[in-house]
Protein backbone atom coordinates (compact mmCIF):
# COMPACT_ATOMS: atom_id res chain seq x y z
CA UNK A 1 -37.34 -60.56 87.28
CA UNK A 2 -39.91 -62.73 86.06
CA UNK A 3 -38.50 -62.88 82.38
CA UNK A 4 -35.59 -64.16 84.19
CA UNK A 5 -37.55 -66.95 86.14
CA UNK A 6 -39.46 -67.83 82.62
CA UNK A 7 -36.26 -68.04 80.76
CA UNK A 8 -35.01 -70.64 83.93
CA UNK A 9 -37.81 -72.73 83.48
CA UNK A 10 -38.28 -73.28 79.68
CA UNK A 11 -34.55 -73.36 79.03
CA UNK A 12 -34.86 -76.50 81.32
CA UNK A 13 -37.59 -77.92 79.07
CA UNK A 14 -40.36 -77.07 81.83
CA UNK A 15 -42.91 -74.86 79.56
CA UNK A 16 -43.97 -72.10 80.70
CA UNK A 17 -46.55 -69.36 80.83
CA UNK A 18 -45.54 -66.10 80.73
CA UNK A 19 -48.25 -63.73 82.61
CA UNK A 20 -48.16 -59.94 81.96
CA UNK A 21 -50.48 -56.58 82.08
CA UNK A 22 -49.64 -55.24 78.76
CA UNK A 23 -49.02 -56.56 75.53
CA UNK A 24 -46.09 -54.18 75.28
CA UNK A 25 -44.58 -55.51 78.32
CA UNK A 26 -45.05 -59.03 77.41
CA UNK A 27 -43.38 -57.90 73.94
CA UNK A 28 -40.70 -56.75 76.21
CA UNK A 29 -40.20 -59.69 78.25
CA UNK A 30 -39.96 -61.80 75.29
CA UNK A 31 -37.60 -59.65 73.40
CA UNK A 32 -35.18 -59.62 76.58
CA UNK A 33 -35.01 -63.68 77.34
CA UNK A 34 -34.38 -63.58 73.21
CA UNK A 35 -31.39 -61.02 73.76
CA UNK A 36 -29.91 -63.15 76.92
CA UNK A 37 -30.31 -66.78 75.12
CA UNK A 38 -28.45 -64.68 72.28
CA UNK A 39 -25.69 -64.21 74.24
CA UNK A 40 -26.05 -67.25 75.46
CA UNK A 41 -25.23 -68.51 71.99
CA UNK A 42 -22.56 -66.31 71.13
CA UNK A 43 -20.58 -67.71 74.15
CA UNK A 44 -21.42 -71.37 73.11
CA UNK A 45 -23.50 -71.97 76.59
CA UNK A 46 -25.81 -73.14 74.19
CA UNK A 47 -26.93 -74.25 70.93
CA UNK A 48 -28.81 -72.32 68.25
CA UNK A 49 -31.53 -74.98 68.22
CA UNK A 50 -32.05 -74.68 72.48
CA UNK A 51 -32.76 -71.34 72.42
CA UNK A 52 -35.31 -71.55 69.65
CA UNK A 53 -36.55 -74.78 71.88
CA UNK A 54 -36.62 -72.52 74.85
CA UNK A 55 -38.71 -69.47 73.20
CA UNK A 56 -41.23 -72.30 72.01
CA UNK A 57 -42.00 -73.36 75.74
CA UNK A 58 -42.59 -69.91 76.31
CA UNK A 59 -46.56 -68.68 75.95
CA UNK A 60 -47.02 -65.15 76.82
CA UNK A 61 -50.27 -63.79 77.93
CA UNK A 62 -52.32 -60.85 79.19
CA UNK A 63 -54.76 -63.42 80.94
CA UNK A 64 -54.38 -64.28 85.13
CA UNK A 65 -57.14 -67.12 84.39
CA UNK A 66 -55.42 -68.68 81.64
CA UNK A 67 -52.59 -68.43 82.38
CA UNK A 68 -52.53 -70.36 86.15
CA UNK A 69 -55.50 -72.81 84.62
CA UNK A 70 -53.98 -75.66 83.78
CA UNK A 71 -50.51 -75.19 85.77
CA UNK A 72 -49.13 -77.04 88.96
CA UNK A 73 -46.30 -73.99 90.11
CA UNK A 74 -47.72 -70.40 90.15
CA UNK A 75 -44.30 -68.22 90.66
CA UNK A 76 -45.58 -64.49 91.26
CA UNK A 77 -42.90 -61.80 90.72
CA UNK A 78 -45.10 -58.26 91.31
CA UNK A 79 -43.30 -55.39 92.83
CA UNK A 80 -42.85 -55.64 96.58
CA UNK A 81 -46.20 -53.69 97.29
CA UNK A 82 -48.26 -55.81 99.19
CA UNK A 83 -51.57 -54.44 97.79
CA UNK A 84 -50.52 -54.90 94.24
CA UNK A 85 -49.62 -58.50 95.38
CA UNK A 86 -52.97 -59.17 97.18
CA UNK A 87 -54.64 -58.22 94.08
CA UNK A 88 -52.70 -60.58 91.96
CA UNK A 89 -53.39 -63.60 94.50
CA UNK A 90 -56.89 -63.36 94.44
CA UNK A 91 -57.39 -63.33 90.94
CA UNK A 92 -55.27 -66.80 90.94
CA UNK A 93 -56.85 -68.14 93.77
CA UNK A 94 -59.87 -67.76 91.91
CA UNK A 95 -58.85 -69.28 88.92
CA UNK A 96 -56.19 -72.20 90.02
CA UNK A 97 -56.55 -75.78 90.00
CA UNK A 98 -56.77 -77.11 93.46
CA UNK A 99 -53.48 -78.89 93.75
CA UNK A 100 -51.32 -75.81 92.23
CA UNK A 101 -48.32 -74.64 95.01
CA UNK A 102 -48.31 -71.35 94.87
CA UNK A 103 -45.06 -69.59 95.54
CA UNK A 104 -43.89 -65.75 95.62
CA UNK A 105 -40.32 -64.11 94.34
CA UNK A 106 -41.01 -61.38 97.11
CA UNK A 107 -37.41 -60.58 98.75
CA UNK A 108 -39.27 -59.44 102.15
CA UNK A 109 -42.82 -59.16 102.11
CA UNK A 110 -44.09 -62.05 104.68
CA UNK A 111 -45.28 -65.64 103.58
CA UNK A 112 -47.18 -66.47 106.01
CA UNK A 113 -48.77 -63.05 105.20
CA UNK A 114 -49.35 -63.56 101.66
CA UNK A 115 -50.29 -67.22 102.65
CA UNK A 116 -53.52 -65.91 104.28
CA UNK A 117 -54.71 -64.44 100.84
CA UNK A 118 -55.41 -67.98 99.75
CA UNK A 119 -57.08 -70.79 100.59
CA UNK A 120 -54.08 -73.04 100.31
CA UNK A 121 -51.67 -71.84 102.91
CA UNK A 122 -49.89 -75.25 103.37
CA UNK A 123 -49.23 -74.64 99.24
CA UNK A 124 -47.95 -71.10 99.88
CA UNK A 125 -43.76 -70.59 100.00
CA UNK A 126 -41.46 -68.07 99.15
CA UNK A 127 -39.22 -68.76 95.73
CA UNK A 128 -36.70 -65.55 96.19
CA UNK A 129 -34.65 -65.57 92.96
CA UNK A 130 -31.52 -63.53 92.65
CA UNK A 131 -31.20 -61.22 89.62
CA UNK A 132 -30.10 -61.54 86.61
CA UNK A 133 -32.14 -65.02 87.24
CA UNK A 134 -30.34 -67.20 84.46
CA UNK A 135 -26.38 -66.79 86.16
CA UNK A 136 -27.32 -65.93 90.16
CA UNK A 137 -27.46 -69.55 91.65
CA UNK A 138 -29.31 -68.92 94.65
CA UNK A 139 -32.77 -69.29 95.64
CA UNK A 140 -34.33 -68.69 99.05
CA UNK A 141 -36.66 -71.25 99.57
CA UNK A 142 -39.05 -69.42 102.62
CA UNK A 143 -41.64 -71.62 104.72
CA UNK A 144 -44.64 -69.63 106.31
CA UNK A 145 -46.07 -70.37 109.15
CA UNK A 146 -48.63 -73.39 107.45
CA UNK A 147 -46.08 -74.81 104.39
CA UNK A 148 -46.45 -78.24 104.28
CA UNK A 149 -43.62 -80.69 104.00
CA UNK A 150 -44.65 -81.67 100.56
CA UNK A 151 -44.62 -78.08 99.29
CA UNK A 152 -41.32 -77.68 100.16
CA UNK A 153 -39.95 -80.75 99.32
CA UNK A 154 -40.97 -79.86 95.60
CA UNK A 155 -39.81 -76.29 95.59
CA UNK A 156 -36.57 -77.61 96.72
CA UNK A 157 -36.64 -80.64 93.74
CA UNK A 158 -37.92 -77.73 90.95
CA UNK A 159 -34.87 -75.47 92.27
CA UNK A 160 -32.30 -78.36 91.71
CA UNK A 161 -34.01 -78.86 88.26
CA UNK A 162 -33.27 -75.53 87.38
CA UNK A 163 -29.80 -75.79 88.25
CA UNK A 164 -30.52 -73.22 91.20
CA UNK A 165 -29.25 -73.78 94.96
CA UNK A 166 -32.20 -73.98 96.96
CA UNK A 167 -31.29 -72.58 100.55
CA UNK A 168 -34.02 -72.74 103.31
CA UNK A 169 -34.96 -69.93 104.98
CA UNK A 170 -37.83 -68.67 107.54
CA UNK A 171 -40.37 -66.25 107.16
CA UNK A 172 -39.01 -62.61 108.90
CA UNK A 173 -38.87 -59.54 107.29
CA UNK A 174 -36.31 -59.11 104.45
CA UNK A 175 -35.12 -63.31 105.11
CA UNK A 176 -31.63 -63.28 105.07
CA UNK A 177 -30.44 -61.79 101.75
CA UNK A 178 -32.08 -58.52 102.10
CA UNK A 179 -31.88 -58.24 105.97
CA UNK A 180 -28.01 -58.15 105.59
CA UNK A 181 -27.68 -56.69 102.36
CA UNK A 182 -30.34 -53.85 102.36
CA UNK A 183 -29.11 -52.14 105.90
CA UNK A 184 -25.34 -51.88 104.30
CA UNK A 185 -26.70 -50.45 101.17
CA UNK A 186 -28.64 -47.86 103.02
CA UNK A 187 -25.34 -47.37 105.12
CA UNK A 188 -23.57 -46.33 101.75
CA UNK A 189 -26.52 -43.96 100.66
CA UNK A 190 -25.89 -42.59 104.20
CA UNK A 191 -22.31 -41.93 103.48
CA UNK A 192 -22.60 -40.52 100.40
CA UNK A 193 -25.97 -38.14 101.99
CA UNK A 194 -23.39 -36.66 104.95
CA UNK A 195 -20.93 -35.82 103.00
CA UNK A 196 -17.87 -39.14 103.49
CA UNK A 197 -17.40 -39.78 100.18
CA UNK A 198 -18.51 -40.20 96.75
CA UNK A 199 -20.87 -42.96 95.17
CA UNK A 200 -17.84 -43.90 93.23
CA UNK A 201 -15.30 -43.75 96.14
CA UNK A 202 -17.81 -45.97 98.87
CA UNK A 203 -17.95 -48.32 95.87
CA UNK A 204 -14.47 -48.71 95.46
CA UNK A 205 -13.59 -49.15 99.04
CA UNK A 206 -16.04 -52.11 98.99
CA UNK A 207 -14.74 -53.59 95.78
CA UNK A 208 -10.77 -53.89 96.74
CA UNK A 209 -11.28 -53.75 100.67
CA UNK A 210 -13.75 -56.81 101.05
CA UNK A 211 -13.79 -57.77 97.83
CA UNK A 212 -16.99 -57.22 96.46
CA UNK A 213 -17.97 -57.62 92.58
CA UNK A 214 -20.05 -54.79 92.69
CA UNK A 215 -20.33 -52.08 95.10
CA UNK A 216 -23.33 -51.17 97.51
CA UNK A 217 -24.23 -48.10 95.20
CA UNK A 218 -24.53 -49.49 92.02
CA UNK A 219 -25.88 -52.62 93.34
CA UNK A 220 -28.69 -50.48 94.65
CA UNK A 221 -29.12 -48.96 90.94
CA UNK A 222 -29.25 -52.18 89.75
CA UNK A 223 -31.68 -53.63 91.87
CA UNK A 224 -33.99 -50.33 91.65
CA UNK A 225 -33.75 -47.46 94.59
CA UNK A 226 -37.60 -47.87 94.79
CA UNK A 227 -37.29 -51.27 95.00
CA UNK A 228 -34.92 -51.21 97.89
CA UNK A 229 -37.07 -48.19 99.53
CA UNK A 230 -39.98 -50.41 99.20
CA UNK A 231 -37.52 -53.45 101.19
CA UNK A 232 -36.29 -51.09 103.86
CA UNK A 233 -39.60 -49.87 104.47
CA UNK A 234 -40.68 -53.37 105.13
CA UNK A 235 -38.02 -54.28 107.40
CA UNK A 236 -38.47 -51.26 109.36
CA UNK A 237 -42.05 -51.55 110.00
CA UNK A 238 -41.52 -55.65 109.99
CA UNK A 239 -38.82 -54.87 113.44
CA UNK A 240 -39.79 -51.50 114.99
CA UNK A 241 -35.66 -51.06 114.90
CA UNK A 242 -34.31 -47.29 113.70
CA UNK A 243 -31.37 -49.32 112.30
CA UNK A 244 -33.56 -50.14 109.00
CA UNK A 245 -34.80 -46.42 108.63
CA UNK A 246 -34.34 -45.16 105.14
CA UNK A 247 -32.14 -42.64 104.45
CA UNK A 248 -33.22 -39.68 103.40
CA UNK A 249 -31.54 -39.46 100.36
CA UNK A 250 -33.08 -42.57 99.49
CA UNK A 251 -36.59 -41.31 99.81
CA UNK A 252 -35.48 -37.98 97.76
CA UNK A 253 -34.12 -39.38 94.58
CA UNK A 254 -37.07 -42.18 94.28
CA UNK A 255 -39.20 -38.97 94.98
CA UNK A 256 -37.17 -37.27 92.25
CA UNK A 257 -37.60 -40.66 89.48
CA UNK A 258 -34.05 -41.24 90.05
CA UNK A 259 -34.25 -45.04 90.27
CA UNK A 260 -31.28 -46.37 88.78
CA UNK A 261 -30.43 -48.33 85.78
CA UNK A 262 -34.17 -48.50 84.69
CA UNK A 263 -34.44 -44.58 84.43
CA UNK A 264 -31.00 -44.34 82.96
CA UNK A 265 -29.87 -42.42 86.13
CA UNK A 266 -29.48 -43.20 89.86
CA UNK A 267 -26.23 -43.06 92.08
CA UNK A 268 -24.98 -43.14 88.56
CA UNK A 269 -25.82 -41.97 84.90
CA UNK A 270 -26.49 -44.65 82.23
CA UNK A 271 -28.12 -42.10 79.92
């Protein structure tokens, strides 16, 4: 997601700096926001001359300290693994300028959790983006326990700026989005793992019967079946409630590298 939340920002003339592990995956990144601000193009969203002005606010970099240097919103989009997340805090912490908000794109993981990892906690909130970033209009804007009115108050004004709908929420496992969305997901997965119908069929009865654009199934390959393992897993320890448990043939096909879109196969095949 965080190609999605750089192409937000420097398509609305904030520039940004694009922070990666790998040159390769920076290469990526870049290559993808070109692809979408393509299309973008084709369908006369935009001009030719924006999306070269949007690239050009983009500065890609393998570097935590330069990157957060000389910024005043650090937006960190990690996978939703606490540890890998701690790790990535700490090096910005370090390396931040002292009135920098920091904000995180987890979808459950606790703010007032991550918070504590920094020195800043009133400057810590939750930015949730919805994917793909540059057409989902909603962002969950999450206070933790210490946020400050200030920090939210420009969360909420940057959201607006990026033509997003901020919508507060507070910090409990999984917020709102994923607390409703992830149990009925894992519902499906049940379904499909005792036998009531197909992938194809659960999808369909949630598409024409409560008119859904996509259904549960291959919203969850779209999302990533690790990723919403990793969610579940959060809620479930977050509530101590057997109603988040993962099913079991969730746990078998991220076992199995079965992940969804990004492997090429999940509920379904996109090989």
């Amino acid at each position: 997601m965080g190609n999605g939340i750089a192409h937000v920002f420097a398509m609305n003339r904030i520039p940004v700096n694009l922070i990666e592990t790998k040159q390769e995956f920076a290469d990526k990144a870049m290559a993808t926001i070109d692809k979408n601000l393509e299309r973008m193009v084709s369908k006369e969203k935009i001009t030719a001359e924006e999306k070269v002005t949007t690239l050009d606010s983009i500065n890609a970099t393998l570097s935590i300290a330069d990157g957060v240097k000389d910024v005043d919103l650090i937006v960190e989009a990690v996978p939703e693994n606490f540890d890998i997340k701690k790790s990535v805090w700490e090096a910005v912490e370090a390396n931040a300028q002292d009135h920098a908000i920091f904000a995180s794109n987890t979808s459950s993981i606790s703010i007032t959790k991550l918070a504590a990892l920094t020195g800043r906690p009133e400057k810590f909130i939750g930015m949730h983006f919805f994917n793909p970033v540059p057409v989902m209009k909603l962002v969950e804007i999450v206070r933790g326990l210490e946020t400050d009115d200030e920090t939210y108050n420009v969360v909420e004004k940057t959201s607006k700026l990026l033509a997003k709908v901020p919508v507060p929420v507070n910090d409990f496992p999984g917020f709102v989005s994923n607390r409703v969305l992830m149990p009925m997901i894992n519902e499906a997965i049940f379904c499909v793992h005792e036998g009531v119908a197909t992938p194809e069929n659960v999808d369909e009865v949630m598409k024409l019967g409560m008119a859904h654009p996509m259904g549960p199934l291959r919203l969850a390959d779209f999302i990533g079946l690790d990723v919403c393992l990793d969610i579940l897993n959060v809620l479930y320890e977050g509530f101590k409630d057997p109603k988040y448990r993962p099913a079991p043939l969730l746990v078998k096909m991220v076992d199995a590298g079965k992940l969804g879109n990004k492997t090429g196969e999940g509920f379904y095949n996109y090989k």
